[in-house]
Protein backbone atom coordinates (compact mmCIF):
# COMPACT_ATOMS: atom_id res chain seq x y z
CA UNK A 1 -23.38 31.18 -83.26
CA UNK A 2 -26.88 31.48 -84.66
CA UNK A 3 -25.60 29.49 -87.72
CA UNK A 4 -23.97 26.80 -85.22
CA UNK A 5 -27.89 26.56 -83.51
CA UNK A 6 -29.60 26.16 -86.80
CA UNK A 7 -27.37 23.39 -88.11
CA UNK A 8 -27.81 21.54 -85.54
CA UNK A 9 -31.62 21.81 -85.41
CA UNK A 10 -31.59 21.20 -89.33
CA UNK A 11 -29.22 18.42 -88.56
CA UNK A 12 -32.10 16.94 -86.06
CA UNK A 13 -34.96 17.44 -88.41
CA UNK A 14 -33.13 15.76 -91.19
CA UNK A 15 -32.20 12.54 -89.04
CA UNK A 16 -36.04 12.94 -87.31
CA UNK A 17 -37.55 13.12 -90.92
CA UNK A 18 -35.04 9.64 -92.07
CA UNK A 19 -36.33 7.68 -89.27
CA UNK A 20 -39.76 8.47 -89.85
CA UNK A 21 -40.15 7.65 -93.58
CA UNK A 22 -39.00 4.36 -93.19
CA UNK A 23 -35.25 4.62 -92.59
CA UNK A 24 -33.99 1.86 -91.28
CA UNK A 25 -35.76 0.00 -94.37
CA UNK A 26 -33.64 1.86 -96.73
CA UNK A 27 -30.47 1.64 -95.03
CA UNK A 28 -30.76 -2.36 -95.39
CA UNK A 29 -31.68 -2.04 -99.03
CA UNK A 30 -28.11 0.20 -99.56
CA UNK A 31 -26.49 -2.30 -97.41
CA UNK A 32 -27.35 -5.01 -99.23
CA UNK A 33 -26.50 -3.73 -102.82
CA UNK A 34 -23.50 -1.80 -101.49
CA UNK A 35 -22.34 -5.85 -100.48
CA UNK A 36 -23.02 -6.08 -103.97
CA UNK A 37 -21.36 -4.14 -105.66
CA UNK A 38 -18.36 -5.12 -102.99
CA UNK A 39 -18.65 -8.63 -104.61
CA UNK A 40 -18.69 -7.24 -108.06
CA UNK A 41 -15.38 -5.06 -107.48
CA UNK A 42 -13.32 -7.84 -105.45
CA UNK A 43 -13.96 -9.23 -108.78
CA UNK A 44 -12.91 -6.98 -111.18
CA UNK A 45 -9.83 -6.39 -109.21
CA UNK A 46 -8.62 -9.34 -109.33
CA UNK A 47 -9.23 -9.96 -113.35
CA UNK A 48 -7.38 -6.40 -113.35
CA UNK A 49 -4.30 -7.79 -111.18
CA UNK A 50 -4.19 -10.87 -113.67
CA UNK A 51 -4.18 -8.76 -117.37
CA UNK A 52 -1.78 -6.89 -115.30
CA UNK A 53 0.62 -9.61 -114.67
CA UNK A 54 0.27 -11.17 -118.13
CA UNK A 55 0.77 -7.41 -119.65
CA UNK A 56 3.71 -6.88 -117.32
CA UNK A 57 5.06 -10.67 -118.28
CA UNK A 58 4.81 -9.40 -121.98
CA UNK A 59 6.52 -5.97 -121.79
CA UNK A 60 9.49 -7.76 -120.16
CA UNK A 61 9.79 -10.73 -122.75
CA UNK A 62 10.19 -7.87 -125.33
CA UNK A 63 12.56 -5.73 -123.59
CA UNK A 64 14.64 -8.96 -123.06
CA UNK A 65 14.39 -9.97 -126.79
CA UNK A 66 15.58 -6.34 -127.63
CA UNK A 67 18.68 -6.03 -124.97
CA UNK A 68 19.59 -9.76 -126.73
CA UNK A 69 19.20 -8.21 -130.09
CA UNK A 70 21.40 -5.22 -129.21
CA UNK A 71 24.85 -6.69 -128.69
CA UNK A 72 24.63 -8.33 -132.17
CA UNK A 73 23.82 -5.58 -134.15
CA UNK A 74 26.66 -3.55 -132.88
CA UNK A 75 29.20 -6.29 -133.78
């Protein structure tokens, strides 16, 4: 119980001490580079979805040219 009490009273202090030192000033500079970044992933996903598709269009045109190959070789 007495560790209960002082969590939340070091809980309180901690969230006092954030608003005091400026925190709503720092929360909108993590904001706006966290949009950032955002931006910078939606990005990179979607160069990673394309080498995907092109790798995956690959991998199948040389499985196809192997199952053709098969059949002749065994004749």
């Amino acid at each position: 119980m007495i560790k209960f009490i002082l969590g939340i009273i070091v809980g309180i202090l901690i969230f006092f001490f954030f608003i005091w030192f400026g925190g709503g000033k720092t929360m909108k500079k993590v904001g706006e580079n966290l949009f950032e970044t955002g931006k910078k992933m939606e990005v990179m996903e979607e160069t990673i979805k394309k080498e995907k598709d092109e790798a995956w269009k690959g991998v199948k045109k040389k499985f196809s040219k192997e199952e053709k190959e098969a059949p002749k070789k065994s004749q």
